[in-house]
C-alpha atoms as a PDB file:
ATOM      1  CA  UNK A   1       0.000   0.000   0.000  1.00  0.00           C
ATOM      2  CA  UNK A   2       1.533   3.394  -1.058  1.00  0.00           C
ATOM      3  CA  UNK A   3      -0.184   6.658   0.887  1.00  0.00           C
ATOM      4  CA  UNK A   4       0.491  10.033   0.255  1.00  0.00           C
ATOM      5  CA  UNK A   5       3.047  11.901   1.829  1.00  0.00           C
ATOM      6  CA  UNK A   6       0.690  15.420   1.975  1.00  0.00           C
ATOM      7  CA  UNK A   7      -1.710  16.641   4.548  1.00  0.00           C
ATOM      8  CA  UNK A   8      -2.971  19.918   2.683  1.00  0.00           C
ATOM      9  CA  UNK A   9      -6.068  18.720   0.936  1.00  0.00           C
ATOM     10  CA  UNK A  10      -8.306  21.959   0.851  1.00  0.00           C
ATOM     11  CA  UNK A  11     -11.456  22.483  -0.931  1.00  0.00           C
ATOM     12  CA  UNK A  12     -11.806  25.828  -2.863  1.00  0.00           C
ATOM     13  CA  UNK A  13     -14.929  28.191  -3.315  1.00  0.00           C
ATOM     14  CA  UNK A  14     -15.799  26.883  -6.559  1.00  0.00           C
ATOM     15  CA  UNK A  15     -15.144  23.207  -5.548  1.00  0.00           C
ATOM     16  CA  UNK A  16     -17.826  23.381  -2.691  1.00  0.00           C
ATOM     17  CA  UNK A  17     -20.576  25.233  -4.525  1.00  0.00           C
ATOM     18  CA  UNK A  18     -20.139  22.855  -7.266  1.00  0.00           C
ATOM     19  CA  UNK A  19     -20.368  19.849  -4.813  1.00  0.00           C
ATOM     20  CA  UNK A  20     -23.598  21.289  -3.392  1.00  0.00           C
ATOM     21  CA  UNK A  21     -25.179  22.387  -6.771  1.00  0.00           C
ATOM     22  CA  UNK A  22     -24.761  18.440  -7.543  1.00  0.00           C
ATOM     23  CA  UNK A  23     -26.152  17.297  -3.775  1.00  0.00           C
ATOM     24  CA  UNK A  24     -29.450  19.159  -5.488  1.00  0.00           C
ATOM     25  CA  UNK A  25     -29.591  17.691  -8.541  1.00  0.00           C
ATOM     26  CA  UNK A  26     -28.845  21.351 -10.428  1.00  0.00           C
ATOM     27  CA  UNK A  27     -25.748  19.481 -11.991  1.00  0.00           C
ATOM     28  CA  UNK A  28     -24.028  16.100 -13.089  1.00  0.00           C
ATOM     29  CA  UNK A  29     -21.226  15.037 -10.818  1.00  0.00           C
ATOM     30  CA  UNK A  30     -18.204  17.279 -11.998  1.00  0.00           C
ATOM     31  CA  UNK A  31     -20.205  19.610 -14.552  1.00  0.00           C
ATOM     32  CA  UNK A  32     -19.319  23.278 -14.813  1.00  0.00           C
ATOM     33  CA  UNK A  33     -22.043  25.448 -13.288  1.00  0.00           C
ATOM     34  CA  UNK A  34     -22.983  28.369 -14.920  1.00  0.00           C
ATOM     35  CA  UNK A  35     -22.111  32.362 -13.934  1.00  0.00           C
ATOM     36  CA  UNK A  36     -25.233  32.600 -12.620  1.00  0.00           C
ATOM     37  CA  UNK A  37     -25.240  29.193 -10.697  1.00  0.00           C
ATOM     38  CA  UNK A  38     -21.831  30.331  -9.134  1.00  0.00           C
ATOM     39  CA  UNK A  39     -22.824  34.040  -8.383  1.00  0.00           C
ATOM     40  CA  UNK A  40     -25.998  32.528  -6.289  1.00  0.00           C
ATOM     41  CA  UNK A  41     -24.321  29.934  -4.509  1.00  0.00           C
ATOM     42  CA  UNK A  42     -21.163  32.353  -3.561  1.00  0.00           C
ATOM     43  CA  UNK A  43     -24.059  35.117  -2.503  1.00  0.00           C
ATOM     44  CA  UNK A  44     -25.246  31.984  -0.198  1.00  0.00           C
ATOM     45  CA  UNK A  45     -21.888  30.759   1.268  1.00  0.00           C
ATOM     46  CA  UNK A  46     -20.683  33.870   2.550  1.00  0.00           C
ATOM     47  CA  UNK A  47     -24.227  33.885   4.413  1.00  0.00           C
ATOM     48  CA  UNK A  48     -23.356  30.554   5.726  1.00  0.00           C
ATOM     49  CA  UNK A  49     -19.755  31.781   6.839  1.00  0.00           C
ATOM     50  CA  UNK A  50     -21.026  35.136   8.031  1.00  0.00           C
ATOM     51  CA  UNK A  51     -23.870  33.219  10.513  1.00  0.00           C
ATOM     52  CA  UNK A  52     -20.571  30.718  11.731  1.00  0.00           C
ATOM     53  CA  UNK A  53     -19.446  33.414  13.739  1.00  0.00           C
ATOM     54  CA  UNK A  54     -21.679  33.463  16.232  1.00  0.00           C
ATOM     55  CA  UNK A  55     -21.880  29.509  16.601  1.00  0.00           C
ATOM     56  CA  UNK A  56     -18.670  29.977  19.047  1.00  0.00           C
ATOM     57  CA  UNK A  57     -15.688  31.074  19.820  1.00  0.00           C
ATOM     58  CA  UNK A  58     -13.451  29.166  17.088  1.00  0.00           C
ATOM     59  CA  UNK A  59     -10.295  28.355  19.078  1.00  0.00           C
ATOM     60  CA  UNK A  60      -7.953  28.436  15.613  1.00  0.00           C
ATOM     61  CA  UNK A  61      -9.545  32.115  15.215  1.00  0.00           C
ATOM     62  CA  UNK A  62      -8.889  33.827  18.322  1.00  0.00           C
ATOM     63  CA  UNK A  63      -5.124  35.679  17.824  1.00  0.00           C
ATOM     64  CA  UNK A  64      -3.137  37.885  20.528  1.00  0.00           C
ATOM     65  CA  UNK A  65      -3.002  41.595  19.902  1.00  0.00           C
ATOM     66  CA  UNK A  66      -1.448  44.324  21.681  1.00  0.00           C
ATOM     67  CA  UNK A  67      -1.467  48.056  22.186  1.00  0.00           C
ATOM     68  CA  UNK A  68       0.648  50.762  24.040  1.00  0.00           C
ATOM     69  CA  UNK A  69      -2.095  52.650  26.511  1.00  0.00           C
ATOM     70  CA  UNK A  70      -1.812  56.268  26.164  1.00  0.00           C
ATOM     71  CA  UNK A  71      -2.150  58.163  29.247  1.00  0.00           C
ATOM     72  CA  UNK A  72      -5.274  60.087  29.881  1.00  0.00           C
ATOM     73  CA  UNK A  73      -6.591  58.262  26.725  1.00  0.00           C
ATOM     74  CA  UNK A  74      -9.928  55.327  27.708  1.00  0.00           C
ATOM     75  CA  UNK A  75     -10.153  54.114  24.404  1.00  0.00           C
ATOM     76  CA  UNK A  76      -8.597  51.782  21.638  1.00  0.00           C
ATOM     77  CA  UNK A  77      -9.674  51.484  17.976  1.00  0.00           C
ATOM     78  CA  UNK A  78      -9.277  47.834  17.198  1.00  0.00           C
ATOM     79  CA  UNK A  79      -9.148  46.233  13.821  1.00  0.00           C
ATOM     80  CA  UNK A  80     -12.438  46.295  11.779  1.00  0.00           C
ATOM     81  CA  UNK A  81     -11.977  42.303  11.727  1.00  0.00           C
ATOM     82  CA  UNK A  82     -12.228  41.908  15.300  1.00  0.00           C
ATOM     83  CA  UNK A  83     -15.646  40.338  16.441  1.00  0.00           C
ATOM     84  CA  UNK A  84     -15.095  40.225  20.106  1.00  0.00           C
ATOM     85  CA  UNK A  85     -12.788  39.934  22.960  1.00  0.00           C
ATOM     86  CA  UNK A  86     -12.338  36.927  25.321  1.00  0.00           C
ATOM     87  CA  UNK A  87     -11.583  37.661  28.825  1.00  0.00           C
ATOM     88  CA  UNK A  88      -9.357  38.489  30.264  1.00  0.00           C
ATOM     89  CA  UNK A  89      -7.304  41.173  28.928  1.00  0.00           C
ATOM     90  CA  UNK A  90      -3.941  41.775  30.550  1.00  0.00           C
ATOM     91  CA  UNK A  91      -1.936  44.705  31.207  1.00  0.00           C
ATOM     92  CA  UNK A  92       1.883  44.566  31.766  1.00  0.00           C
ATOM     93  CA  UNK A  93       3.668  47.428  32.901  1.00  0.00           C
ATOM     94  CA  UNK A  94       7.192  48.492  31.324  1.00  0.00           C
ATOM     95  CA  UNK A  95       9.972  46.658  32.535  1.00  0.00           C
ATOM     96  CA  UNK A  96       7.836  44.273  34.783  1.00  0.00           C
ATOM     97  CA  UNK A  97       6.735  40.166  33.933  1.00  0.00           C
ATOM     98  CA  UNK A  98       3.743  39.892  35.812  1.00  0.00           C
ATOM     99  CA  UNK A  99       0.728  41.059  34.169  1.00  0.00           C
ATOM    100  CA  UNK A 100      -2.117  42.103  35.848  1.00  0.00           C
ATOM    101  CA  UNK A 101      -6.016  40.733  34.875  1.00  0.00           C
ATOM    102  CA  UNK A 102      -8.372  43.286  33.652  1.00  0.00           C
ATOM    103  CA  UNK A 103     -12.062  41.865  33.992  1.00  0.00           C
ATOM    104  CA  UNK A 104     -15.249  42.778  31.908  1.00  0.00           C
ATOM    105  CA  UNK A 105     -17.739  45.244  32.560  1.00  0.00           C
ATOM    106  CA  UNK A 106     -21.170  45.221  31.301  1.00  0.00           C
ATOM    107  CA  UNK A 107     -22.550  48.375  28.903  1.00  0.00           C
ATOM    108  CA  UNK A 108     -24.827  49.638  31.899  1.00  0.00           C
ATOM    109  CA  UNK A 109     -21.495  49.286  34.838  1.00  0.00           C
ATOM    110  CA  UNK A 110     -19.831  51.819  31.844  1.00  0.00           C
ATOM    111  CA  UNK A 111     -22.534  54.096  31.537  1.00  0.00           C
ATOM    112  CA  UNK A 112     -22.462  54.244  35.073  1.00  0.00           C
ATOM    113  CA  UNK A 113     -18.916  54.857  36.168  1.00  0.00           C
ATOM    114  CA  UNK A 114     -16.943  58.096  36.910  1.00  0.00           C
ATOM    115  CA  UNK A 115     -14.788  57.764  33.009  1.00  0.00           C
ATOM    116  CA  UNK A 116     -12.976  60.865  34.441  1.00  0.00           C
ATOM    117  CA  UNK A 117     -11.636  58.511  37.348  1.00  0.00           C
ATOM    118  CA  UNK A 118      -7.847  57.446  36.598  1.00  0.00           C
ATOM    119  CA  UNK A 119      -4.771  55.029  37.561  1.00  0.00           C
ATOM    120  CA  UNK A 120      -3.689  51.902  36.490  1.00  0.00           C
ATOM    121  CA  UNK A 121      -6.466  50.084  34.266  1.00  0.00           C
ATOM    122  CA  UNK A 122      -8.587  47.189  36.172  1.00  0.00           C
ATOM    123  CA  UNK A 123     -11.561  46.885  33.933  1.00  0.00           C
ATOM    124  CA  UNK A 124     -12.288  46.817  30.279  1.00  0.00           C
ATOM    125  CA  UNK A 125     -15.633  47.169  28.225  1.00  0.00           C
ATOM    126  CA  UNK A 126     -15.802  46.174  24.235  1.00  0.00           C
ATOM    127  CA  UNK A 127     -18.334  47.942  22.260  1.00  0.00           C
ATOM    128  CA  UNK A 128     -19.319  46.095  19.066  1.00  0.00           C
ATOM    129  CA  UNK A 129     -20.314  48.178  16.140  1.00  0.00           C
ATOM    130  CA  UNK A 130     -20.958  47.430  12.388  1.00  0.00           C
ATOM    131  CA  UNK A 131     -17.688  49.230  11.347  1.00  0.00           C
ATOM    132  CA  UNK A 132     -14.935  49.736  14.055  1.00  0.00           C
ATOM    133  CA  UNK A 133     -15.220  48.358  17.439  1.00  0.00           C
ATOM    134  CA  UNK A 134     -13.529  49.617  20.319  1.00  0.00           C
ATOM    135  CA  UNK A 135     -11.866  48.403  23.533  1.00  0.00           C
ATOM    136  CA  UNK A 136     -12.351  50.909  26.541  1.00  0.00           C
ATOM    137  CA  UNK A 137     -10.181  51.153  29.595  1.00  0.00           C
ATOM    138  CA  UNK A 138     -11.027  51.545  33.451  1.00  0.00           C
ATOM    139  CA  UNK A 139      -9.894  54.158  35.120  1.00  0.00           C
ATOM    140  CA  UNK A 140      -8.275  56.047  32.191  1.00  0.00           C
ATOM    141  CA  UNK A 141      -4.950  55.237  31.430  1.00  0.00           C
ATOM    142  CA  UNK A 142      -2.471  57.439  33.765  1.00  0.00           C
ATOM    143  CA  UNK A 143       0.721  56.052  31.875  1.00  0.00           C
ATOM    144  CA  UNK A 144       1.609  55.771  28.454  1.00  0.00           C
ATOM    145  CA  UNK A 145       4.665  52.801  28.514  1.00  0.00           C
ATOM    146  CA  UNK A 146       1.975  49.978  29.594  1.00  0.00           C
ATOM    147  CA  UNK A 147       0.976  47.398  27.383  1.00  0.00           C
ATOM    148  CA  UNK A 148      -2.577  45.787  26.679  1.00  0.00           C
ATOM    149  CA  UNK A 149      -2.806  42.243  25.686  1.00  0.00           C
ATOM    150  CA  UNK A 150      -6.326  40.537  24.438  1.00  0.00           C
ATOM    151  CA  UNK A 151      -7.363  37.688  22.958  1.00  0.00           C
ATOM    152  CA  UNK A 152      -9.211  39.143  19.640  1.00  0.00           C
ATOM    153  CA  UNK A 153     -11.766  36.511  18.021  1.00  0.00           C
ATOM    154  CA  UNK A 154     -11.686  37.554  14.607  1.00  0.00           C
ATOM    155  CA  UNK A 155     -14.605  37.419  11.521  1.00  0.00           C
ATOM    156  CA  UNK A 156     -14.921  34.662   9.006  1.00  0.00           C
ATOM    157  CA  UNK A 157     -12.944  36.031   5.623  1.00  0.00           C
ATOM    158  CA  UNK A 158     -15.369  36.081   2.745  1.00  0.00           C
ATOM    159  CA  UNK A 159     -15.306  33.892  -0.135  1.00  0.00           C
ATOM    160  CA  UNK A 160     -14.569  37.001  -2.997  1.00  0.00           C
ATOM    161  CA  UNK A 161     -12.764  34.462  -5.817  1.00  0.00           C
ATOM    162  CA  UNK A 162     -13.262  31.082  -7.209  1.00  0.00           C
ATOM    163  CA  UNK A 163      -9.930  30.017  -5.653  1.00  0.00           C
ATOM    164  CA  UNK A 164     -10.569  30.951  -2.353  1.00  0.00           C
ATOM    165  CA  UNK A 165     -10.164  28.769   0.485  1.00  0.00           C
ATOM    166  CA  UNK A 166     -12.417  28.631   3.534  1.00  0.00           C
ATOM    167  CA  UNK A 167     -10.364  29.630   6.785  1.00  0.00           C
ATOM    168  CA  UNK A 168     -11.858  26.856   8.684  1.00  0.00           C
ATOM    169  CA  UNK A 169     -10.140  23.404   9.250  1.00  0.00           C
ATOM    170  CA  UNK A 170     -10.198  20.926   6.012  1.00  0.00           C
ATOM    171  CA  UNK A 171     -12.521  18.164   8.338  1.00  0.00           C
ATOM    172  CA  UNK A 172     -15.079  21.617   8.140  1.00  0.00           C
ATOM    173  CA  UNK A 173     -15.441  21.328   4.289  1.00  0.00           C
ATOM    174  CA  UNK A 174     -18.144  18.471   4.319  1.00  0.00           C
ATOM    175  CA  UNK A 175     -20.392  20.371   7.113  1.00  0.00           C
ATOM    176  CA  UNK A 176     -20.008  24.007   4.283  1.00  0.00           C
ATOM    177  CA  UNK A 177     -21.178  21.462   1.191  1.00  0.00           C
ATOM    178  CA  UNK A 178     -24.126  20.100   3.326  1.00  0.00           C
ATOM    179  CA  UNK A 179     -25.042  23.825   5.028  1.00  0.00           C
ATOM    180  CA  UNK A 180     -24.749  25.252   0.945  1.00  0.00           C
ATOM    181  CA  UNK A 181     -26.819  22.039  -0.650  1.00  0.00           C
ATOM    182  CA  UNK A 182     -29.820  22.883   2.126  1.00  0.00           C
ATOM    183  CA  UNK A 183     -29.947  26.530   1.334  1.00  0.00           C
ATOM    184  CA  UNK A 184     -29.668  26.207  -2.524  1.00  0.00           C
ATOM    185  CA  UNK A 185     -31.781  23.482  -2.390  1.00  0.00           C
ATOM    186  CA  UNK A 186     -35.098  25.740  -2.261  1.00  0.00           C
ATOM    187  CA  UNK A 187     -34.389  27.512  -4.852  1.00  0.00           C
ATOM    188  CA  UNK A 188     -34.113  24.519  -7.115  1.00  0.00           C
ATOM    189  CA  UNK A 189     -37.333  23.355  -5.962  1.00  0.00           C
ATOM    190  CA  UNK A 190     -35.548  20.478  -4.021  1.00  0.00           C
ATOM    191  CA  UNK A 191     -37.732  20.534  -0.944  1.00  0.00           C
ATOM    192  CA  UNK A 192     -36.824  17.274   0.096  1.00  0.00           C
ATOM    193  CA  UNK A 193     -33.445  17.528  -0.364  1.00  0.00           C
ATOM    194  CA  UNK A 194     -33.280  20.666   2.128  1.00  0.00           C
ATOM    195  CA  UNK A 195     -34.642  18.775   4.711  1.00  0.00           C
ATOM    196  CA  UNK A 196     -31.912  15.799   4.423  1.00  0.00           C
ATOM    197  CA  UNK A 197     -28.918  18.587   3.804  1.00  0.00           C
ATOM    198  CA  UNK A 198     -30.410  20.563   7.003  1.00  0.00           C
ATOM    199  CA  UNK A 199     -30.286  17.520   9.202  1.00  0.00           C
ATOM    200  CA  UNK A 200     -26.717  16.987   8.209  1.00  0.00           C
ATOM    201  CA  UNK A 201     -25.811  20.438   8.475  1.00  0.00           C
ATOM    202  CA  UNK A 202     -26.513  20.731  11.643  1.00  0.00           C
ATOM    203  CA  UNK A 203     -25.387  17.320  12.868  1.00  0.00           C
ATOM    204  CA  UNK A 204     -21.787  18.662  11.240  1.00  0.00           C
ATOM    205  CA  UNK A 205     -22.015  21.571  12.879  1.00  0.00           C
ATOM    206  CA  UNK A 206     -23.031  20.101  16.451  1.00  0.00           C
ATOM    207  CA  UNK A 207     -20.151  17.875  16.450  1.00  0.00           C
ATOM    208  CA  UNK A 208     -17.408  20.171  14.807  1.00  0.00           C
ATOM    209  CA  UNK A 209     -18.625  23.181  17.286  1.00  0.00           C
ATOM    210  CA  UNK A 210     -18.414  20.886  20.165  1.00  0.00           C
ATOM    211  CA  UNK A 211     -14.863  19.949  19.839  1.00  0.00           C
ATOM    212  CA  UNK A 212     -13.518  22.970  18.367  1.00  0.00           C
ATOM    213  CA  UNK A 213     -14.840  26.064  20.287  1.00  0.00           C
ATOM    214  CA  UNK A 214     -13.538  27.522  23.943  1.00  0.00           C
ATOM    215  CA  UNK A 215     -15.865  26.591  26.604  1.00  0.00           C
ATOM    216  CA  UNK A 216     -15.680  28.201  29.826  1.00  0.00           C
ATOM    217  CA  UNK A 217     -15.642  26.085  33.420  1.00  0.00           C
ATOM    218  CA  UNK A 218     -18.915  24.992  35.267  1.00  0.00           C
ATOM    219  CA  UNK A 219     -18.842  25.630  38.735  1.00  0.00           C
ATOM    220  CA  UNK A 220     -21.713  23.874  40.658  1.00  0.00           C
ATOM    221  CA  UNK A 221     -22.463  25.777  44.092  1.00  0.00           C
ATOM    222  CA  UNK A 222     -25.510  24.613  46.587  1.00  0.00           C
ATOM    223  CA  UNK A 223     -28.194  26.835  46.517  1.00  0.00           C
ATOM    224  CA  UNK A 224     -28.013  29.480  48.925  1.00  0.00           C
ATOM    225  CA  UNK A 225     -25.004  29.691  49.386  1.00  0.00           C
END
């Protein structure tokens, strides 16, 4: 028996719509769609990708970024592909090892505070917005040498080209040809083939999301106490 010596198999953009415009019946096994076909099915997958993000917080995706606080300065523009920030965030000041935690605050504890207040940053709240999000400080920043680290979870990239690969693991390919095949499937007048490509969509997605997103602890305290 002679395997391969490669571990790189990746689907492309073009290669999963085409799989999934077969799963419906809208092609032969290896035909060509059409422009139209493709421009459809691409509209759909980056749908697919886009509602992904919020099915957890994709361990691969989550990347350490860092900023310089400013003094007298609350506020940090991060990048426009950030979706959210996992706690905590650290701060480490200049010339020292041992970071200290900054916890989250809630929108209504930061509409409440004092923002005028400042010192050494303890707290931190993210505000999501459809453009550029931004990570806020508390107290303001009274130095401008410390350093802000935070774990960014960052945006699925889009499918824009035919040779585009999904940033998801390879194993994911299968569960983006089944979620594609049960939303073209409609539109081909495939009824029952939305309802089989739904069901293994989203056993796919159970499974993969299960293994392959952060969960937090579970701390079980008697009640009352």
């Amino acid at each position: 028996m002679a395997t391969s010596s490669s571990y790189d198999y990746e689907s492309n953009r073009d290669e999963i719509i085409q799989d999934a415009l077969t799963n419906v019946g809208a092609l032969g096994p290896n035909k060509t769609p059409t422009g139209n076909q493709t421009t459809h099915a691409a509209r759909l997958l980056n749908r697919l990708v886009k509602s992904l993000d919020y099915e957890g917080l994709y361990l691969w995706r989550v990347i350490r970024r860092s900023f310089t606080t400013t003094s007298g300065d609350n506020s940090q523009d991060l990048a426009t592909d950030v979706l959210s920030v996992d706690e905590p965030v650290r701060l480490t000041h200049t010339g020292e090892t041992q970071p200290l935690l900054l916890t989250p605050m809630t929108r209504d504890e930061f509409m409440s505070i004092n923002r005028a207040d400042s010192g050494t940053p303890t707290r931190y709240f993210f505000e999501k917005t459809l453009t550029t999000p931004t990570l806020y400080l508390y107290p303001t920043p009274d130095n401008s040498t410390d350093t802000i680290e935070y774990a960014a979870a960052i945006k699925s990239r889009d499918f824009d080209t035919a040779a585009n690969t999904p940033d998801f693991p390879s194993h994911w390919n299968l569960m983006l040809v089944n979620g594609l095949s049960f939303l073209l499937a409609p539109g081909y007048n495939q009824l029952q083939f939305a309802a089989f490509y739904r069901e293994e969509f989203e056993r796919n997605k159970a499974a993969l999301t299960q293994q392959e997103t952060e969960h937090g602890a579970l701390r079980l305290v008697p009640w009352g106490y």
